[in-house]
PDB file of N, CA and C in Angstrom:
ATOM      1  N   UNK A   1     -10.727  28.735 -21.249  1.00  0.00           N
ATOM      2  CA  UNK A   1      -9.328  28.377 -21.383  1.00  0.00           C
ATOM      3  C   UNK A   1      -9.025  27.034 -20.700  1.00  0.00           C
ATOM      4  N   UNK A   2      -9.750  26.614 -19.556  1.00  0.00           N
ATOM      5  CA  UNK A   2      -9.345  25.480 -18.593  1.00  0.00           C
ATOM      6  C   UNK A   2      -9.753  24.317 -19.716  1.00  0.00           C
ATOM      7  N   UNK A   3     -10.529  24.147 -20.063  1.00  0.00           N
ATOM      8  CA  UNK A   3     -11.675  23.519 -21.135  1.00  0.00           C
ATOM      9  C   UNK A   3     -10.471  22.904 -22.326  1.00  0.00           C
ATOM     10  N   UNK A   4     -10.320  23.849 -22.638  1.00  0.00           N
ATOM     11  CA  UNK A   4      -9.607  23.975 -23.882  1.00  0.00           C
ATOM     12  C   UNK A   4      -8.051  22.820 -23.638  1.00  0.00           C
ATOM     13  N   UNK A   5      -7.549  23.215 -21.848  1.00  0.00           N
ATOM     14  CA  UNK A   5      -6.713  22.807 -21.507  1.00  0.00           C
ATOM     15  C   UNK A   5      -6.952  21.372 -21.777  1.00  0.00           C
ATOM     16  N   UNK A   6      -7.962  21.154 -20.374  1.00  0.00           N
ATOM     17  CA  UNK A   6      -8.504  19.763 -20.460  1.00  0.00           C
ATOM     18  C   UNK A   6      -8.401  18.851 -21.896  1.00  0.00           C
ATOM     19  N   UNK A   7      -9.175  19.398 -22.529  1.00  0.00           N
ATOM     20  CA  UNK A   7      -9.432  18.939 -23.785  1.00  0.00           C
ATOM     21  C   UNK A   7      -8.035  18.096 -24.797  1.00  0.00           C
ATOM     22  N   UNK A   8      -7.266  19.420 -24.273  1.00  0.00           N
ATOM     23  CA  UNK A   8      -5.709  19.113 -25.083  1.00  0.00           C
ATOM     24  C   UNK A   8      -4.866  17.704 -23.927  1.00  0.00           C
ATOM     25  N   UNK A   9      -5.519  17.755 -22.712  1.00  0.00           N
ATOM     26  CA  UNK A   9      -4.722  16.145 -21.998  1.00  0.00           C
ATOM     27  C   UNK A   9      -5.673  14.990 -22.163  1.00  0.00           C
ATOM     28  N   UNK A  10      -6.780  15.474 -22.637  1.00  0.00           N
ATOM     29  CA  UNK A  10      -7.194  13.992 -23.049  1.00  0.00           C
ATOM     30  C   UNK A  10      -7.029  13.594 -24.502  1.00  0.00           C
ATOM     31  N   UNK A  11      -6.540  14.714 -25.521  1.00  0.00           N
ATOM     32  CA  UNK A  11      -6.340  13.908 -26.340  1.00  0.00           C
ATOM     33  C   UNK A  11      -5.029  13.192 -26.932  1.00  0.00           C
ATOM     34  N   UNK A  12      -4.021  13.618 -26.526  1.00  0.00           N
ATOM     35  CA  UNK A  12      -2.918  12.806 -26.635  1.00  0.00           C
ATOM     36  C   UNK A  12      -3.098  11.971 -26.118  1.00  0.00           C
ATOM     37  N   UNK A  13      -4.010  11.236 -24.859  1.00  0.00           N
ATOM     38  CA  UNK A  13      -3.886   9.669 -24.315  1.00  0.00           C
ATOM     39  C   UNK A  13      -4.976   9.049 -25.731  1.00  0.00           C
ATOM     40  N   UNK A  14      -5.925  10.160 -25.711  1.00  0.00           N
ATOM     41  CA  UNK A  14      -6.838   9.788 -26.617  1.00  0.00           C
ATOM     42  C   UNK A  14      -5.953   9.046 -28.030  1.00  0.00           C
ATOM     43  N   UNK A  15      -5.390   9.434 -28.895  1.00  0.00           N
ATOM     44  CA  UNK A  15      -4.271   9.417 -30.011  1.00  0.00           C
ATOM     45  C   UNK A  15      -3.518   8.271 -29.725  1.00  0.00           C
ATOM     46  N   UNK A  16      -3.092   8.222 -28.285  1.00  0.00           N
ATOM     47  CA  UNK A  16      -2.280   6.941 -27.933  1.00  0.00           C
ATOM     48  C   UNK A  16      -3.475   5.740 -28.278  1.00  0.00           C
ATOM     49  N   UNK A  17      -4.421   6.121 -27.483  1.00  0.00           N
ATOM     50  CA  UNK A  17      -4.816   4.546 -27.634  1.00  0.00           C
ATOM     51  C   UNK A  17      -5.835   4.264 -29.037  1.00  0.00           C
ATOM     52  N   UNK A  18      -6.084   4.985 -29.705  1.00  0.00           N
ATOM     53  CA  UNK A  18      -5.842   5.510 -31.070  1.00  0.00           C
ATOM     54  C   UNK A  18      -5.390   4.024 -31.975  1.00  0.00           C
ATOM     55  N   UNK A  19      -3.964   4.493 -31.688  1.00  0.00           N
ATOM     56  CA  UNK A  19      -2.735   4.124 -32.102  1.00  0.00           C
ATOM     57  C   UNK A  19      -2.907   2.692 -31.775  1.00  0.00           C
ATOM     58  N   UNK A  20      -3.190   2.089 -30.812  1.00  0.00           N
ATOM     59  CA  UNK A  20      -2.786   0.752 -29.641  1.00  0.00           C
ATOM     60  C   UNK A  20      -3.657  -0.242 -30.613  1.00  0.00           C
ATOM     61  N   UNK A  21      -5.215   0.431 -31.313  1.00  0.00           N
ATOM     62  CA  UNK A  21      -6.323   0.293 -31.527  1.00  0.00           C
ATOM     63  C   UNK A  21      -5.558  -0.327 -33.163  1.00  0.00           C
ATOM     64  N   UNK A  22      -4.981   0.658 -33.848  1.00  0.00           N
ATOM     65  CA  UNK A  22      -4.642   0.592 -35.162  1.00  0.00           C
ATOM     66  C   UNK A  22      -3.442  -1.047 -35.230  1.00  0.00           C
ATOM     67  N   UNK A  23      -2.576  -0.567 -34.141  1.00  0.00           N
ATOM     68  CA  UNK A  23      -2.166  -2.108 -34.462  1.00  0.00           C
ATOM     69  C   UNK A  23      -2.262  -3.340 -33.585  1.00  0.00           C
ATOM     70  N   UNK A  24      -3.337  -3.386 -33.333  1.00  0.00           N
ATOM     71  CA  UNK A  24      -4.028  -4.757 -33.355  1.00  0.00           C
ATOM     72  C   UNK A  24      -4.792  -5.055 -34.403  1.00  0.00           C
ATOM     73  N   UNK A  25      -5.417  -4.133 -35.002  1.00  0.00           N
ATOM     74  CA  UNK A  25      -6.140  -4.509 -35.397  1.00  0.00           C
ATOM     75  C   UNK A  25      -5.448  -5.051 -37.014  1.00  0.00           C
ATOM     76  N   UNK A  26      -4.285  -4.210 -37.187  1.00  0.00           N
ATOM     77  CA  UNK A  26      -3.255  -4.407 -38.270  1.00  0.00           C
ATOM     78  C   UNK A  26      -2.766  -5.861 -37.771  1.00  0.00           C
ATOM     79  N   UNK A  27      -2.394  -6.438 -37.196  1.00  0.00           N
ATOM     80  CA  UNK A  27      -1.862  -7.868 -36.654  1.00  0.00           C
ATOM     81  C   UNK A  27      -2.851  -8.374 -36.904  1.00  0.00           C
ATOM     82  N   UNK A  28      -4.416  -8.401 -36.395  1.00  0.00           N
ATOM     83  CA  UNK A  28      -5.119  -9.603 -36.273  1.00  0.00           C
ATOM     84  C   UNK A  28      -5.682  -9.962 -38.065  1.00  0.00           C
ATOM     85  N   UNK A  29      -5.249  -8.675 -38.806  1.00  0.00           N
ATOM     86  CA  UNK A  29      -5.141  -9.060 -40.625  1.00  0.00           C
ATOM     87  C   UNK A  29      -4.120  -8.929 -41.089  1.00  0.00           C
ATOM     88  N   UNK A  30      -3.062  -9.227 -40.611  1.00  0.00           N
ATOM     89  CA  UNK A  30      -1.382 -10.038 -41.155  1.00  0.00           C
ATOM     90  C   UNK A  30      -1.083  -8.479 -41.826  1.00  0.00           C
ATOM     91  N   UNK A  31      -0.746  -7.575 -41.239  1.00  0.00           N
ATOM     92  CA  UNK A  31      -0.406  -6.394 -41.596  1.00  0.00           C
ATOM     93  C   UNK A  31       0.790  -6.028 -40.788  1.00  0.00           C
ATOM     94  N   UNK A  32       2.122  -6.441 -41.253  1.00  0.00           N
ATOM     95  CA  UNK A  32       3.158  -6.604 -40.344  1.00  0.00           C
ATOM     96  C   UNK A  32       3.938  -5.259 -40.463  1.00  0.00           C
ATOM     97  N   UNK A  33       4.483  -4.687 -39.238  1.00  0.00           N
ATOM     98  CA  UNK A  33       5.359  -3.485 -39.419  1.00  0.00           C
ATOM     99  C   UNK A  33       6.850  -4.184 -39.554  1.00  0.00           C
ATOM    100  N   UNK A  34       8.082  -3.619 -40.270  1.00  0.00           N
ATOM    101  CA  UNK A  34       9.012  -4.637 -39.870  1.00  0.00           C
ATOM    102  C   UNK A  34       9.835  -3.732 -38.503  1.00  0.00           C
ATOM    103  N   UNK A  35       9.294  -2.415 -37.630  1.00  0.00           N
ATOM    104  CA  UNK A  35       9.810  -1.872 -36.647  1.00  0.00           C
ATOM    105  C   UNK A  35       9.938  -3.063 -35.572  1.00  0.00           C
ATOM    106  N   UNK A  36       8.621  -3.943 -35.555  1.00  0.00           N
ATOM    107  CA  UNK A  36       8.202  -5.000 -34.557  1.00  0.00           C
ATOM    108  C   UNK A  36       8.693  -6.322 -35.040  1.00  0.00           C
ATOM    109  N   UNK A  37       9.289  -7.102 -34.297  1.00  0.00           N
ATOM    110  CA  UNK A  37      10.634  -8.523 -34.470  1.00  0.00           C
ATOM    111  C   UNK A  37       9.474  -9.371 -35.021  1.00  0.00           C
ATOM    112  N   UNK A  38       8.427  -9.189 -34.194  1.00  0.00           N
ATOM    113  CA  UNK A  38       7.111 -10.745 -34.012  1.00  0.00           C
ATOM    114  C   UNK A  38       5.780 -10.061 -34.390  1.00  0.00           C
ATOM    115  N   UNK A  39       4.853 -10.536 -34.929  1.00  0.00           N
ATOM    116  CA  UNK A  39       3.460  -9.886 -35.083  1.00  0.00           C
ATOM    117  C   UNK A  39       2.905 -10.215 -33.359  1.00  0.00           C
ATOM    118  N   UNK A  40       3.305 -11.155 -32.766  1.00  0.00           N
ATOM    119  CA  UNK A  40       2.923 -11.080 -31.277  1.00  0.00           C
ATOM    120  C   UNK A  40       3.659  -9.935 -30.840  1.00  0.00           C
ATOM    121  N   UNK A  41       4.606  -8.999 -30.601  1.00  0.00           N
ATOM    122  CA  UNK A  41       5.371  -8.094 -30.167  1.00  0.00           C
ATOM    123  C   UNK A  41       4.512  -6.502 -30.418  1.00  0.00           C
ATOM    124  N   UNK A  42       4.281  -6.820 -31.972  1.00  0.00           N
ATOM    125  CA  UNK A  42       3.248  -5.832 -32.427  1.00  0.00           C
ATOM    126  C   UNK A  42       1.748  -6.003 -31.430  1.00  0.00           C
ATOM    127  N   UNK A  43       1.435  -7.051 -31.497  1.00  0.00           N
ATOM    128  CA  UNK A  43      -0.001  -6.946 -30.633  1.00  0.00           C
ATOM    129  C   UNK A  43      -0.221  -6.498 -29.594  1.00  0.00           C
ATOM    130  N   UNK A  44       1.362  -7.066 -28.768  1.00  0.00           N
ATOM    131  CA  UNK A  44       1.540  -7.075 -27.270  1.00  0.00           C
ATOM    132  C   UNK A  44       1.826  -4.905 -26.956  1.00  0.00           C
ATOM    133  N   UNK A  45       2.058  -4.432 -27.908  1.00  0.00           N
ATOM    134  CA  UNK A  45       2.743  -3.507 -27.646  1.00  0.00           C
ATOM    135  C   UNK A  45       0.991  -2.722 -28.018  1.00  0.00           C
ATOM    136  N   UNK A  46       0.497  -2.758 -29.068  1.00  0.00           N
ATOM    137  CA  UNK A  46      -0.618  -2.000 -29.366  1.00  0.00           C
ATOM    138  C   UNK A  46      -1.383  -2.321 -28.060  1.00  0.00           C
ATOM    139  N   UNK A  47      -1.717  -3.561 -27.321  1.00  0.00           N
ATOM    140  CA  UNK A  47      -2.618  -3.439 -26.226  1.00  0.00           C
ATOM    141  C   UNK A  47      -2.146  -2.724 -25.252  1.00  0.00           C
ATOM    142  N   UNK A  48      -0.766  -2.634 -24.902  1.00  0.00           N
ATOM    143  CA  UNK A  48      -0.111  -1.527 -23.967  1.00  0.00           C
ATOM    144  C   UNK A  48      -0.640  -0.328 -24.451  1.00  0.00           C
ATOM    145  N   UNK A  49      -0.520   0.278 -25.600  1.00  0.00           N
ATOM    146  CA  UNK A  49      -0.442   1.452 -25.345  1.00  0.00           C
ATOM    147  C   UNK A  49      -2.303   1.969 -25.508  1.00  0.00           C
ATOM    148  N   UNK A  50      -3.021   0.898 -25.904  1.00  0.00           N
ATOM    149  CA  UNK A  50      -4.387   1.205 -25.587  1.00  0.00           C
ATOM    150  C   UNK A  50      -5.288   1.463 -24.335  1.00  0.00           C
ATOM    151  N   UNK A  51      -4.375  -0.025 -23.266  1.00  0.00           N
ATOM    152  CA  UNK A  51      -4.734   0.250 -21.935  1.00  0.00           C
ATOM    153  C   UNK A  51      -4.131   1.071 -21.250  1.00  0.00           C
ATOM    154  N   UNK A  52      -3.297   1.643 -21.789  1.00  0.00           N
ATOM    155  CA  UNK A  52      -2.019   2.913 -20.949  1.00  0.00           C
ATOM    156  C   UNK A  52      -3.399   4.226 -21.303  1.00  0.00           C
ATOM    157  N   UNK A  53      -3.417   4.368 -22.659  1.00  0.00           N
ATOM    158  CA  UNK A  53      -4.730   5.306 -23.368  1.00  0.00           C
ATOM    159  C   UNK A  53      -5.801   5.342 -22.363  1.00  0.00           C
ATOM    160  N   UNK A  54      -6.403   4.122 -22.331  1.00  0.00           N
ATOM    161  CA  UNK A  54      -7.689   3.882 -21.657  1.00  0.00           C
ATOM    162  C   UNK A  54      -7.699   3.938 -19.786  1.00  0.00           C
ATOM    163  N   UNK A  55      -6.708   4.007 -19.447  1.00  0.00           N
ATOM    164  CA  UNK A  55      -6.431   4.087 -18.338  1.00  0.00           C
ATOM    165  C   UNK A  55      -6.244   5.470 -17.741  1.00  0.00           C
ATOM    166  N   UNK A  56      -5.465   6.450 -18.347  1.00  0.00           N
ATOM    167  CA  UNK A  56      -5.246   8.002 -18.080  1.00  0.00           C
ATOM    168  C   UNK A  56      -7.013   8.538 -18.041  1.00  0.00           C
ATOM    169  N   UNK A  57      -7.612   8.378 -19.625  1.00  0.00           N
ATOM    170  CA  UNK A  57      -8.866   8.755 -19.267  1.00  0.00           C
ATOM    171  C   UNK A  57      -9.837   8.806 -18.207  1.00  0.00           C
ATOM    172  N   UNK A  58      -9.590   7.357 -18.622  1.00  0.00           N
ATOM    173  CA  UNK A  58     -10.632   7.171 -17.306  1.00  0.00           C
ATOM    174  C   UNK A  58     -10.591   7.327 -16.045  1.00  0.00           C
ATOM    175  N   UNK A  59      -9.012   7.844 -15.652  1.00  0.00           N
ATOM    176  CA  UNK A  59      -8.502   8.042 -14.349  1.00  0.00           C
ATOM    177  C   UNK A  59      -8.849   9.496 -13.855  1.00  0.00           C
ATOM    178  N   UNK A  60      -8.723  10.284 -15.630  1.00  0.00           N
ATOM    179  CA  UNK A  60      -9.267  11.792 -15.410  1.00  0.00           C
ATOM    180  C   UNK A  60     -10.237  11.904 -15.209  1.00  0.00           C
ATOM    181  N   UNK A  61     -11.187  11.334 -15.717  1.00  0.00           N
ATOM    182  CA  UNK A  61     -12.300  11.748 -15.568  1.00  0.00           C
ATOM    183  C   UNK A  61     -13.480  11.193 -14.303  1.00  0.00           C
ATOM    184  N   UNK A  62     -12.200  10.209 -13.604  1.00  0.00           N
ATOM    185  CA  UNK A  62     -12.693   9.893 -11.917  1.00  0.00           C
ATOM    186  C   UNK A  62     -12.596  10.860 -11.033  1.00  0.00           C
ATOM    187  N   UNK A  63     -10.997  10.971 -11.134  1.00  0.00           N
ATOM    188  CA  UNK A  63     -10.803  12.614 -10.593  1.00  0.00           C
ATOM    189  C   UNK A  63     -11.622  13.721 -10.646  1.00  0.00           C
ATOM    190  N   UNK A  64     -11.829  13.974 -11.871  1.00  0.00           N
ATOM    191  CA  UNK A  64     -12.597  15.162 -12.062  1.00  0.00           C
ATOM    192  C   UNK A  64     -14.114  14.724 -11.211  1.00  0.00           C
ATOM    193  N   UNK A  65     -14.770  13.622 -11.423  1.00  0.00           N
ATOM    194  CA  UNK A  65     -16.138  13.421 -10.838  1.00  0.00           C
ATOM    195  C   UNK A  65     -16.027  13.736  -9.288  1.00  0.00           C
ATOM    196  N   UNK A  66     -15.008  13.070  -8.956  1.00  0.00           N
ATOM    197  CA  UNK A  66     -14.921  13.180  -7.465  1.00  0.00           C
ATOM    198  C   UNK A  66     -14.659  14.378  -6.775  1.00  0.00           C
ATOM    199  N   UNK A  67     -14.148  15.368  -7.268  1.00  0.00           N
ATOM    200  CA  UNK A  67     -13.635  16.706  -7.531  1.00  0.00           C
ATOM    201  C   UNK A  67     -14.684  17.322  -7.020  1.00  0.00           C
ATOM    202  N   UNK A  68     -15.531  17.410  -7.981  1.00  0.00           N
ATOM    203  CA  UNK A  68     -17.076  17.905  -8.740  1.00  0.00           C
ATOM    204  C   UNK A  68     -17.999  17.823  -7.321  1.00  0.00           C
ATOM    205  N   UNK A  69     -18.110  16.072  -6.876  1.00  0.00           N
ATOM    206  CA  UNK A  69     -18.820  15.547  -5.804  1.00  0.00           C
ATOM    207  C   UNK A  69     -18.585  16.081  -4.633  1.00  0.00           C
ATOM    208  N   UNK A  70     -16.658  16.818  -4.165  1.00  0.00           N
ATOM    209  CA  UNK A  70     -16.530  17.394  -2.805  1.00  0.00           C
ATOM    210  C   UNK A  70     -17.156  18.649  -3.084  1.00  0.00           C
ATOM    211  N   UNK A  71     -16.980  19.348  -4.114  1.00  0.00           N
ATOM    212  CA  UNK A  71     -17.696  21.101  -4.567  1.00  0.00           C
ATOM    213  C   UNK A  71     -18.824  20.730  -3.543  1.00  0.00           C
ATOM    214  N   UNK A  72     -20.029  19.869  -4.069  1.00  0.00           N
ATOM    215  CA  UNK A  72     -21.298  20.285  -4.121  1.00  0.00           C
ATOM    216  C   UNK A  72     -21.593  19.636  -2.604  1.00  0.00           C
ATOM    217  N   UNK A  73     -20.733  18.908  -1.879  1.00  0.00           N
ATOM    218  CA  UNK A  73     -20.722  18.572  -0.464  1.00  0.00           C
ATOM    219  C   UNK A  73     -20.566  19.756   0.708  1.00  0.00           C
ATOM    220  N   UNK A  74     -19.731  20.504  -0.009  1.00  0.00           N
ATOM    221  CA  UNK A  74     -19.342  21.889   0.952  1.00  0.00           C
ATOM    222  C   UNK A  74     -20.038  22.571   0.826  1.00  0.00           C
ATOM    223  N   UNK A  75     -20.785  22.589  -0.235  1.00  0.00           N
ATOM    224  CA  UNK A  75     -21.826  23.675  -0.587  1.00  0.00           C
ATOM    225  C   UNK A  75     -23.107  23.751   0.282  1.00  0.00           C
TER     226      UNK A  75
END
């Protein structure tokens, strides 16, 4: 069940940066949304939400290592 948990908070950051991934890469081939004023606005906003993405992960899964590392210290 914890697993399962886990699984379900990494993938919504996962999806976010997903997402961050899709429009840049839509900007850098003139694929304009008209939600976004500027295709720079679009770019600027997809790298936010990739490094916002890429940042939770990797933050979890420091945590978790370090976590892991006090277990087997006490042990």
């Amino acid at each position: 069940m914890i697993r399962i948990i886990a699984f379900l908070i990494l993938l919504i950051p996962g999806v976010i940066s997903a997402i961050g991934i899709k429009l840049m890469r839509d900007t850098l081939f003139d694929e304009f949304y008209p939600v976004f004023i500027h295709t720079g606005v679009q770019f600027t906003v997809g790298l936010i939400l990739f490094i916002s993405g890429l940042t939770f992960i990797t933050g979890f899964i420091v945590y978790r290592d370090r976590k892991r590392q006090q277990k087997k210290k006490e042990q």
